[in-house]
N, C-alpha and C. Protein backbone atom coordinates (compact mmCIF):
# COMPACT_ATOMS: atom_id res chain seq x y z
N UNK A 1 0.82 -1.20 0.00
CA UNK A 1 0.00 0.00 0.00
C UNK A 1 0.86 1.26 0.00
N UNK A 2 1.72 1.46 0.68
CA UNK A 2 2.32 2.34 0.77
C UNK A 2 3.17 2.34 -0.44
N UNK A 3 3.94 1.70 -1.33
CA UNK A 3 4.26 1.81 -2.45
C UNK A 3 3.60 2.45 -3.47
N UNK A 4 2.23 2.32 -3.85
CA UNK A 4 1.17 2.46 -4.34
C UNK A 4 1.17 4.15 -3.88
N UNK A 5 0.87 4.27 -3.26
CA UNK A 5 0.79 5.70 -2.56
C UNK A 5 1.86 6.64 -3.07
N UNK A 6 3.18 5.96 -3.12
CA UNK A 6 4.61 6.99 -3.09
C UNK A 6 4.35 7.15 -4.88
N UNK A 7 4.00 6.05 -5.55
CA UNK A 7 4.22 6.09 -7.33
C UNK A 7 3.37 6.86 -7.33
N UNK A 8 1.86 6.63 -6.78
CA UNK A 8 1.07 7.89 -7.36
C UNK A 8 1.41 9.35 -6.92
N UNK A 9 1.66 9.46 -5.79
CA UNK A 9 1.94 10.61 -5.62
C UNK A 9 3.10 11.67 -6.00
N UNK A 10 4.11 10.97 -6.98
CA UNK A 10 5.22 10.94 -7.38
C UNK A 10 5.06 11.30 -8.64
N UNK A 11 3.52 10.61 -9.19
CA UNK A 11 3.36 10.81 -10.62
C UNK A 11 2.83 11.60 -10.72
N UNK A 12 1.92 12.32 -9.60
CA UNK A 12 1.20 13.87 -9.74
C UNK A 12 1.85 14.47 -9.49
N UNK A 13 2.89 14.94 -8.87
CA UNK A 13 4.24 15.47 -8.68
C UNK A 13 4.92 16.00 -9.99
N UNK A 14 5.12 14.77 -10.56
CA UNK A 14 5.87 14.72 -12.29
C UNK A 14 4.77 15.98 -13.05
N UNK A 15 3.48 15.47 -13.13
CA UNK A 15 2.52 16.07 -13.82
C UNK A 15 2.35 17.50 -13.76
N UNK A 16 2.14 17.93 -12.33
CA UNK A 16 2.11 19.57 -11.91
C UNK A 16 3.58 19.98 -12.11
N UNK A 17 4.66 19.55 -12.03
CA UNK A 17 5.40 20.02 -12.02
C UNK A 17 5.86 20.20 -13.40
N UNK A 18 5.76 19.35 -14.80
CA UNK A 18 5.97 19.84 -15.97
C UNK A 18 4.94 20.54 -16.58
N UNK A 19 3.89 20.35 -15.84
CA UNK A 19 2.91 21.51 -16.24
C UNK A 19 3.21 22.86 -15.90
N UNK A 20 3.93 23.03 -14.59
CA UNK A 20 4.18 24.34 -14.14
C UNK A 20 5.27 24.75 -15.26
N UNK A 21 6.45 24.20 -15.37
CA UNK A 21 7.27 24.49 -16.45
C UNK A 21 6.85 25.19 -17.63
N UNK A 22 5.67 24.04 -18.47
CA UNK A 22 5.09 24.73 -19.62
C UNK A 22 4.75 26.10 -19.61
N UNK A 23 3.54 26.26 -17.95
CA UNK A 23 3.18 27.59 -17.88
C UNK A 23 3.99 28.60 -18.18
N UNK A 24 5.34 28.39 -17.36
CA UNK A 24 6.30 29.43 -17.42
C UNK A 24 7.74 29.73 -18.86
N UNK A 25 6.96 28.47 -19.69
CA UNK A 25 7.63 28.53 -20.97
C UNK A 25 8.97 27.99 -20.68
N UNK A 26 9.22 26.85 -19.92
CA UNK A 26 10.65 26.50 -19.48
C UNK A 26 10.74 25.24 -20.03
N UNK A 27 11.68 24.30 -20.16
CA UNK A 27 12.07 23.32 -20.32
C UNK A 27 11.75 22.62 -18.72
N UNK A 28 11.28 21.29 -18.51
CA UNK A 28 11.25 20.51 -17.41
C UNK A 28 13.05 19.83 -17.04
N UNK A 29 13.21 20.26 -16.09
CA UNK A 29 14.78 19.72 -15.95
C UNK A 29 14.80 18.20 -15.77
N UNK A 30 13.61 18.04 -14.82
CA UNK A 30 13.82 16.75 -14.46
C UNK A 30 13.24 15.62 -15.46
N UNK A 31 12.42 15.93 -16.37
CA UNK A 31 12.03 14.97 -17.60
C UNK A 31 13.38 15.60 -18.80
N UNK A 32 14.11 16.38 -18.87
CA UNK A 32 15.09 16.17 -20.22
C UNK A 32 16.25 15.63 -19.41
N UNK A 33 16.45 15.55 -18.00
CA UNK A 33 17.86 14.76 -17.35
C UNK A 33 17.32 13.22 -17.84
N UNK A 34 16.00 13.42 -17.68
CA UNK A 34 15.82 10.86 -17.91
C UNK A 34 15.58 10.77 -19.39
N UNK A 35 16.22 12.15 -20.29
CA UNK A 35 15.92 11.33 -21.76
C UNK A 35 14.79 12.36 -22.13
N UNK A 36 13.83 12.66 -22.12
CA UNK A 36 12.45 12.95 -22.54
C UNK A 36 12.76 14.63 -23.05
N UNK A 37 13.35 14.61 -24.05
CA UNK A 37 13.72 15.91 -25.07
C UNK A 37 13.60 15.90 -26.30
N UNK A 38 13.28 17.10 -26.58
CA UNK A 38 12.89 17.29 -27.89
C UNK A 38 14.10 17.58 -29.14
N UNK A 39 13.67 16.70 -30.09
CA UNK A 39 14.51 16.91 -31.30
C UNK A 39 14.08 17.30 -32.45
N UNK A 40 12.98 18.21 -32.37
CA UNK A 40 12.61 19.23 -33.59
C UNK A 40 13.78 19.98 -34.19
N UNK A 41 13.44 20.71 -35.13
CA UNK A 41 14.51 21.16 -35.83
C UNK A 41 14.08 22.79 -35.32
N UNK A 42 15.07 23.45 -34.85
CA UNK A 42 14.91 24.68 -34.61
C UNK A 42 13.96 25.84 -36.01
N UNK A 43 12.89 26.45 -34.53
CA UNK A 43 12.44 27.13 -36.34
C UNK A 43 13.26 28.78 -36.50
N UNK A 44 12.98 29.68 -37.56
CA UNK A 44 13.39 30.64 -37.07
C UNK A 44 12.32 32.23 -37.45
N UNK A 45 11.97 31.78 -36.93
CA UNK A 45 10.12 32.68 -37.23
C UNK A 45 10.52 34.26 -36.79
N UNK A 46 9.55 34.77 -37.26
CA UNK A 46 9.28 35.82 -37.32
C UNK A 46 8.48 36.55 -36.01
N UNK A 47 8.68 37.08 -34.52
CA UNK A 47 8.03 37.27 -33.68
C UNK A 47 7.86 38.76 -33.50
N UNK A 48 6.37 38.95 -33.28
CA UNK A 48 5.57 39.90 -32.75
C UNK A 48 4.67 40.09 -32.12
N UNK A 49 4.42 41.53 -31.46
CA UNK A 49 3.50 41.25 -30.16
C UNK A 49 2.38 42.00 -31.12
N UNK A 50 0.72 41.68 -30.54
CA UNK A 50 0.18 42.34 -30.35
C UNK A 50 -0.39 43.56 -29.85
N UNK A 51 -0.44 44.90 -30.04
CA UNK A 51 -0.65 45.74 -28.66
C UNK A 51 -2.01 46.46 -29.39
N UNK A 52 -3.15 46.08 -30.04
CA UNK A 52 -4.32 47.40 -29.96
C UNK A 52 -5.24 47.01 -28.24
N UNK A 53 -4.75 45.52 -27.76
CA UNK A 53 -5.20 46.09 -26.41
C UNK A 53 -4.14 45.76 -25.36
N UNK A 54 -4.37 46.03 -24.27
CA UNK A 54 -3.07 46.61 -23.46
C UNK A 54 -2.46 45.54 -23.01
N UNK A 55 -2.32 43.99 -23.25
CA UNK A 55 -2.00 43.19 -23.10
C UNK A 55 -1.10 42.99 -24.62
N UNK A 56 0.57 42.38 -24.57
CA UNK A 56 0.97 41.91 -26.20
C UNK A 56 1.09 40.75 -26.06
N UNK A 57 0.73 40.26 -26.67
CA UNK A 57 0.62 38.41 -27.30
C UNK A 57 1.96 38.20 -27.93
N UNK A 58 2.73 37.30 -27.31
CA UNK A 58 3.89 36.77 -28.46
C UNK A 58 2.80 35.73 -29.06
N UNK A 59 3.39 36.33 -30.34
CA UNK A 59 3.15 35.54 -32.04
C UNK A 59 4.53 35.31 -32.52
N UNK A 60 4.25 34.27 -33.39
CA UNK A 60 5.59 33.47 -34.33
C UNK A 60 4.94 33.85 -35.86
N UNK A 61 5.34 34.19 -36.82
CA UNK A 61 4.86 34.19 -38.14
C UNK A 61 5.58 33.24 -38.63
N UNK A 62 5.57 32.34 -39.45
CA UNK A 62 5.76 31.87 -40.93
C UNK A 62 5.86 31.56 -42.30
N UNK A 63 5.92 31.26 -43.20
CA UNK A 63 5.53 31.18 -44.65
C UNK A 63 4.88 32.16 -44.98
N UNK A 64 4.26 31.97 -46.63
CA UNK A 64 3.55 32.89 -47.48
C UNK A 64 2.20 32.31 -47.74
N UNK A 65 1.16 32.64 -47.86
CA UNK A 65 0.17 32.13 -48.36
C UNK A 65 -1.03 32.58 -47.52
N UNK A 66 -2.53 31.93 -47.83
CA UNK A 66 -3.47 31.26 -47.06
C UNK A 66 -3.16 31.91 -45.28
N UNK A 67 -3.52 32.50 -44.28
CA UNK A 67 -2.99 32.84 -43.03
C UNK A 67 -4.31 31.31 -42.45
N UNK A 68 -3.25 31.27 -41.45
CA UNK A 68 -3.73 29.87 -40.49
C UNK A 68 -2.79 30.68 -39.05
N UNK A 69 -3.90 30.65 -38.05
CA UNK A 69 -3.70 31.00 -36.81
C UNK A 69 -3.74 29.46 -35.99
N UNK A 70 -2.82 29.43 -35.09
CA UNK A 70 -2.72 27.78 -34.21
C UNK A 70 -2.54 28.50 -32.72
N UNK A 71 -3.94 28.11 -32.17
CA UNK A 71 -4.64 28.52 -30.58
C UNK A 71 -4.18 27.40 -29.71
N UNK A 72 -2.82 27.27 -28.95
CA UNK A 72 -2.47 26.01 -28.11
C UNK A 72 -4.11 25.75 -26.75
N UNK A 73 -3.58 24.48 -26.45
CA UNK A 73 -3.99 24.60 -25.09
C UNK A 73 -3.94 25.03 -23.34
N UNK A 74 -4.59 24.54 -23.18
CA UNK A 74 -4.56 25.09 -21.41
C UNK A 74 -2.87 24.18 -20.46
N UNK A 75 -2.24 24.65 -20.26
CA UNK A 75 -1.12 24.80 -19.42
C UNK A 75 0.11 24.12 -20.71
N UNK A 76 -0.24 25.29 -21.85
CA UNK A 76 0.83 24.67 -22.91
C UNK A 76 1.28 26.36 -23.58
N UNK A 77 1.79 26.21 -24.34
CA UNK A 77 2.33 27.40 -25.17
C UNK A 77 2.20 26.70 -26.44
N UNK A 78 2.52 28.17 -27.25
CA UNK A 78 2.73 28.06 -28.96
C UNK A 78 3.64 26.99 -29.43
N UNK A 79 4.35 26.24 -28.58
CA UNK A 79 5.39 25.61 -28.99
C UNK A 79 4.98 24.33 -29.07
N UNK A 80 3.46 23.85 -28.62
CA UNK A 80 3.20 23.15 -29.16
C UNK A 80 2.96 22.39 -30.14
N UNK A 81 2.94 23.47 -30.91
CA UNK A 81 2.62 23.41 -32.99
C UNK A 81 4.00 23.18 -33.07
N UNK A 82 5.17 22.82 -32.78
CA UNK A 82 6.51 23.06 -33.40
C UNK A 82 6.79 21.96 -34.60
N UNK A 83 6.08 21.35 -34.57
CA UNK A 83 6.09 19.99 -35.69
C UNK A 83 5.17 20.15 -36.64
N UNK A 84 4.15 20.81 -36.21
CA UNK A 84 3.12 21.31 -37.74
C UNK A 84 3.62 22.60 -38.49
N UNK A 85 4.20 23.63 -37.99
CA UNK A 85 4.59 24.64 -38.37
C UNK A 85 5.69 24.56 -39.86
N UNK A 86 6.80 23.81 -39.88
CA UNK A 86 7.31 23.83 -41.04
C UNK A 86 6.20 23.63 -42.17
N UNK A 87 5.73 21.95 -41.91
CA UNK A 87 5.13 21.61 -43.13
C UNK A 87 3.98 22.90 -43.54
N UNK A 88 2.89 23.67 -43.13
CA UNK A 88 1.80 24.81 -43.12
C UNK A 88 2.64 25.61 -43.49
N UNK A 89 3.81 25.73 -43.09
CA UNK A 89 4.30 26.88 -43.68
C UNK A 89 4.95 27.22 -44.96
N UNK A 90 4.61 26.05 -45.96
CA UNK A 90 4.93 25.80 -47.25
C UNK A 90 4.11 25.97 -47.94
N UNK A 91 2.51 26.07 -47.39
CA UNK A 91 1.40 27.10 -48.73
C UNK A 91 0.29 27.89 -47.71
N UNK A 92 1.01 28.22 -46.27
CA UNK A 92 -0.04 28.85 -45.73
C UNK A 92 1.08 30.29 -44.76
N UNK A 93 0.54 31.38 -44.31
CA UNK A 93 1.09 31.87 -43.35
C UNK A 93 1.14 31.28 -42.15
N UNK A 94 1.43 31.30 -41.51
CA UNK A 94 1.18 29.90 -40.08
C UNK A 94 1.55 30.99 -39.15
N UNK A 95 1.10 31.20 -38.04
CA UNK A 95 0.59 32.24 -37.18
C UNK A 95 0.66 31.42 -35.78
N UNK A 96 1.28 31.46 -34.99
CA UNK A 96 1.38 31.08 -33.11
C UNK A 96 1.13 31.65 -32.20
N UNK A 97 0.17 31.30 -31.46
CA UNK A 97 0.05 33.11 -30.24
C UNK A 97 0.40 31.91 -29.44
N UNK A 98 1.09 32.58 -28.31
CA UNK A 98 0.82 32.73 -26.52
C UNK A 98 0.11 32.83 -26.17
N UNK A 99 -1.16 32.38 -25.62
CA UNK A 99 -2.34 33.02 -25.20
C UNK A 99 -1.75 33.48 -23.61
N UNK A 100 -2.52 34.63 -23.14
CA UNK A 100 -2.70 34.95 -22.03
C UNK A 100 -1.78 34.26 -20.92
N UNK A 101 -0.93 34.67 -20.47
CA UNK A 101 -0.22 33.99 -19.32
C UNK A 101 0.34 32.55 -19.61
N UNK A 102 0.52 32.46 -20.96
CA UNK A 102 1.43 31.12 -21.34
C UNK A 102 2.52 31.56 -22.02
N UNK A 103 3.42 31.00 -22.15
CA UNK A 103 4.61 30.93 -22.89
C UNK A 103 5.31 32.14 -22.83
N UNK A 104 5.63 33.00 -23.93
CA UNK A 104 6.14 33.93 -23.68
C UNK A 104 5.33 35.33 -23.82
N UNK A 105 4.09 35.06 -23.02
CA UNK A 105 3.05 35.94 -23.45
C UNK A 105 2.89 36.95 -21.53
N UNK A 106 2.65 38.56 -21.87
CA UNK A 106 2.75 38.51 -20.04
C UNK A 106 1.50 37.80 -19.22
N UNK A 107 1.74 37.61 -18.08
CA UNK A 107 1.21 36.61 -17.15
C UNK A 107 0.70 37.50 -15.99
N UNK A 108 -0.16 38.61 -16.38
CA UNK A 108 -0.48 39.76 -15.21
C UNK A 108 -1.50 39.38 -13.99
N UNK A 109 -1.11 39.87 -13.15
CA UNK A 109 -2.13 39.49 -12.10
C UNK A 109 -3.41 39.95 -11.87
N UNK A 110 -4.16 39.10 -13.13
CA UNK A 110 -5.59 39.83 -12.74
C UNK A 110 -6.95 38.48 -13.14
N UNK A 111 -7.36 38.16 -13.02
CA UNK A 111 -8.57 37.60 -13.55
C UNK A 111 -9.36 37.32 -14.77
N UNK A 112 -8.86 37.87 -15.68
CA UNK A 112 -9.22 38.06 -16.90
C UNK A 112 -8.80 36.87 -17.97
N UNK A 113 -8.67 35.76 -17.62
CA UNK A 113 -8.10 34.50 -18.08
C UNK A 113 -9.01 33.38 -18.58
N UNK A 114 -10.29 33.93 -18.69
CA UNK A 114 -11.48 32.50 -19.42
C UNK A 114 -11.40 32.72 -20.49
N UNK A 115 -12.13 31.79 -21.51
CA UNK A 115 -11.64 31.74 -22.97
C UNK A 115 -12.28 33.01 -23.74
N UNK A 116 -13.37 33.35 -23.20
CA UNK A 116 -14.04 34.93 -23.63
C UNK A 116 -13.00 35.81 -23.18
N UNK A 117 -12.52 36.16 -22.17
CA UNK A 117 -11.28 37.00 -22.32
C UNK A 117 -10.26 37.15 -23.83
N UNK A 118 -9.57 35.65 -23.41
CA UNK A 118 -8.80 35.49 -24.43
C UNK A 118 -9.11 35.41 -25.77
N UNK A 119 -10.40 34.94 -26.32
CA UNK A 119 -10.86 35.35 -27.59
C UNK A 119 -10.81 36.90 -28.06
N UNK A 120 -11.47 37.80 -27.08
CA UNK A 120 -11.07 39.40 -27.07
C UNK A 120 -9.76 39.67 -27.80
N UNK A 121 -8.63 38.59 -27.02
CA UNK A 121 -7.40 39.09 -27.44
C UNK A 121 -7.11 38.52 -28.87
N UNK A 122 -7.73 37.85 -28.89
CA UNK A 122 -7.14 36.95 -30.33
C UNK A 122 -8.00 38.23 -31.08
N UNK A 123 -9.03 38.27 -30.96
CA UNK A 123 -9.72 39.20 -32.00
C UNK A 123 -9.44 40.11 -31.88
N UNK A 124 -8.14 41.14 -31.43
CA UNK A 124 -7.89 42.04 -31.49
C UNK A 124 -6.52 41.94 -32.43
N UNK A 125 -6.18 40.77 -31.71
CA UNK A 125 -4.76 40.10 -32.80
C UNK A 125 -5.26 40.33 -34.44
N UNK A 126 -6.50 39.61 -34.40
CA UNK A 126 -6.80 39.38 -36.02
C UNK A 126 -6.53 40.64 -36.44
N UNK A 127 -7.41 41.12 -35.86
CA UNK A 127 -7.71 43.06 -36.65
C UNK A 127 -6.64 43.85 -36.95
N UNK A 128 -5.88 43.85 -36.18
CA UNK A 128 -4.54 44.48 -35.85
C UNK A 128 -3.51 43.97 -37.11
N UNK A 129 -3.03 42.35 -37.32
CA UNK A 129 -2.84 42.23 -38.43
C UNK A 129 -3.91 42.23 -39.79
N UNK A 130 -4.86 42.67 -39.56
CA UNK A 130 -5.43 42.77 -40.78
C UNK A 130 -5.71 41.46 -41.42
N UNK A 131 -6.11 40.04 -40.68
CA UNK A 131 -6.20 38.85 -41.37
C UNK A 131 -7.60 38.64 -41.85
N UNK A 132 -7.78 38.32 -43.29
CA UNK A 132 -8.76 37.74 -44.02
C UNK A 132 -8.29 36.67 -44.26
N UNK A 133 -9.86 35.24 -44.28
CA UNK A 133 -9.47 34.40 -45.08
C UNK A 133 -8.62 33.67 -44.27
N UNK A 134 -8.54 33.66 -42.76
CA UNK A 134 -8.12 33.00 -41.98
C UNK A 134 -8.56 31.21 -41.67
N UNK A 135 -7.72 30.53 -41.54
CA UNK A 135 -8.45 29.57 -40.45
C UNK A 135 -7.88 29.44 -39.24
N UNK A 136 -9.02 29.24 -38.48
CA UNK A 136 -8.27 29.18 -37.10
C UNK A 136 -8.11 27.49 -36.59
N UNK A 137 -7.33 27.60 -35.65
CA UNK A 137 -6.78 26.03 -35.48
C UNK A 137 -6.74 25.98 -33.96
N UNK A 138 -7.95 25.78 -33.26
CA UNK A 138 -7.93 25.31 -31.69
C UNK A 138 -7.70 24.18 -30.95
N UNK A 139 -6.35 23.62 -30.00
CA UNK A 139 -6.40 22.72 -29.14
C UNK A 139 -6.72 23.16 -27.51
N UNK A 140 -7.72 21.93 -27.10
CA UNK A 140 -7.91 21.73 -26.30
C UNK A 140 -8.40 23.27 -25.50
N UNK A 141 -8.04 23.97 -24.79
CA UNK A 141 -8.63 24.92 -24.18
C UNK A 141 -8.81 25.71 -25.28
N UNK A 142 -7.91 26.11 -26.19
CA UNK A 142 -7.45 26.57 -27.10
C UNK A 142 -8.88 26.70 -28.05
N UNK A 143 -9.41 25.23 -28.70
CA UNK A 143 -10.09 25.24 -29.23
C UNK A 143 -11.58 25.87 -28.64
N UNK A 144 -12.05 26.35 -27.51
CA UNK A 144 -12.68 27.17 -26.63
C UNK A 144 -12.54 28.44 -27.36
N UNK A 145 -11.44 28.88 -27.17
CA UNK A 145 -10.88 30.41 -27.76
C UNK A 145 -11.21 30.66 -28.90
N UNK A 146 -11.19 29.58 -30.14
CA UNK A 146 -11.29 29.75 -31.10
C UNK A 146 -13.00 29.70 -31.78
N UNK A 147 -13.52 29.11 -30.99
CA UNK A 147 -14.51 28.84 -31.11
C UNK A 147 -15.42 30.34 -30.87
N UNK A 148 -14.77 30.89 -29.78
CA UNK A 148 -15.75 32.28 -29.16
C UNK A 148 -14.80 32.81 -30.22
N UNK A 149 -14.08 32.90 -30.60
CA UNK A 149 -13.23 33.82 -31.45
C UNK A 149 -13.86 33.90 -32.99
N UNK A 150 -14.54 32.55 -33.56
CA UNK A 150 -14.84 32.33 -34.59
C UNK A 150 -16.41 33.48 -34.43
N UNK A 151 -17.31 32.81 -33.42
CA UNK A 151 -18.33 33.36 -33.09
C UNK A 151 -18.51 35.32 -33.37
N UNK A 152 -17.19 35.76 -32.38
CA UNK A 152 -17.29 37.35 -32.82
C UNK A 152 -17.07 38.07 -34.17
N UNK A 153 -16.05 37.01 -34.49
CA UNK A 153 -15.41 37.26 -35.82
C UNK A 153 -17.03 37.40 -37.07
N UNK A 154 -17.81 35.91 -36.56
CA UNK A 154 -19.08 36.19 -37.68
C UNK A 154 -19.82 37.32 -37.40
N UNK A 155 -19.90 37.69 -36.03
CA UNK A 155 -20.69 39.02 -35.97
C UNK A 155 -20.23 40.34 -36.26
N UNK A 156 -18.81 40.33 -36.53
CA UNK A 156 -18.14 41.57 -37.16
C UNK A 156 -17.70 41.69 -38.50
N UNK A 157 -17.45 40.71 -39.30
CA UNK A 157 -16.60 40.92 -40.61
C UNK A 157 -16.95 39.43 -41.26
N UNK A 158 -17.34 39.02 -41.54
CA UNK A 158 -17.36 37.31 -41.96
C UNK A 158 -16.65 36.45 -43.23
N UNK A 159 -15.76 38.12 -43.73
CA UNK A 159 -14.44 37.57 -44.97
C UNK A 159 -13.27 37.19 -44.01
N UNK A 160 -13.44 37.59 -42.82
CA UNK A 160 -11.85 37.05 -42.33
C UNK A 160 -11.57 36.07 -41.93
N UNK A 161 -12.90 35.22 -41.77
CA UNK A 161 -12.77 33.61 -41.83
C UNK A 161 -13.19 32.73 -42.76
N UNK A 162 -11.98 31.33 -42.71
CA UNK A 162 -12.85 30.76 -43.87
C UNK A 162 -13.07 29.44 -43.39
N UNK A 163 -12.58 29.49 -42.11
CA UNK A 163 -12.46 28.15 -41.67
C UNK A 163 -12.30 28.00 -40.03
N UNK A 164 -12.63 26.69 -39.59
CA UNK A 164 -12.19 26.50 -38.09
C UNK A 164 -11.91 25.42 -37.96
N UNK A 165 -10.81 24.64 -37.29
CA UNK A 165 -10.76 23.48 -36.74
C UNK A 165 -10.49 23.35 -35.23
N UNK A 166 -11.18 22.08 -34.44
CA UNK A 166 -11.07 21.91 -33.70
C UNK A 166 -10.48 20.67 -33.43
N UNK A 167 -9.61 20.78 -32.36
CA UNK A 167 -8.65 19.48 -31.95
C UNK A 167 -8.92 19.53 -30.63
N UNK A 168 -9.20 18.21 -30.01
CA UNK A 168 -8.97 17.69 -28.66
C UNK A 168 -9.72 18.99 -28.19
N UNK A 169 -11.15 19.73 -28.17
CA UNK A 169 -11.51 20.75 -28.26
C UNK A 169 -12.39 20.79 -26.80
N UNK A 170 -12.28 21.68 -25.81
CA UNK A 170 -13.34 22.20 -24.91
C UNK A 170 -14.58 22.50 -25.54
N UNK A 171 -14.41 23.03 -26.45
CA UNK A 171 -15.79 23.50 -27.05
C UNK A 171 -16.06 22.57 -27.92
């Protein structure tokens, strides 16, 4: 019994603790010391913030074409896409935010963190770059965001989307 006890509790341990990492956009020390690292190929993108509202979003740009926005999930960053991003970026613009208090996005102390928040921000993102003809690409919390994001987007302009997908989706 007590064995039982130490693995599980050891394994929620593991869990919050590379989750906390993600939050803070870090590498987990203790999962790349036992092996568990990444061997993507470095990308070398194009980064910019958002600012028409008072929060800036790190974004990654890519390629030419078609614009495709990729909405990570809940206790992840943009760097999740790091393996879809080359290939999209060979007939599409490919687009990465930070959402709100992930990755390298700021992490302010306030409340304003449900996916209606963060849709706000994405839809301020859109406008700001001027994207038509978008699709948006939501995981997991992510796909939440995109979803309220798709929603405002039809009630304001309805050329700037042409598409939505949802992955592993809250909504």
């Amino acid at each position: 019994m007590g064995y039982k006890l130490f693995a599980i509790s050891l394994s929620i341990c593991l869990v919050v603790m590379s989750s906390g990492c993600a939050l803070l956009g870090t590498s987990c020390p203790l999962l790349n010391a036992s092996g568990w690292t990444n061997t993507a190929a470095p990308l070398q993108p194009i980064v910019a913030e958002s600012s028409l509202s008072k929060i800036k979003l790190h974004t990654t740009t890519q390629g030419t074409g078609s614009p495709v926005l990729l909405i990570h999930g809940f206790g992840s960053s943009s760097y999740t896409w790091r393996h879809m991003v080359g290939p999209l970026s060979k007939n599409h613009t490919v687009i990465t935010v930070d959402l709100k208090g992930f990755g390298h996005s700021p992490k302010p102390f306030d409340n304003a963190y449900s996916a209606k928040d963060q849709a706000k921000l994405i839809v301020d993102l859109i406008e700001e770059r001027d994207l038509y003809n978008l699709v948006i690409v939501g995981h997991s919390f992510g796909g939440g965001v995109a979803l309220l994001t798709t929603l405002e987007l039809q009630h304001r302009e309805t050329s700037r989307l042409s598409g939505l997908v949802l992955v592993d989706s809250m909504a």
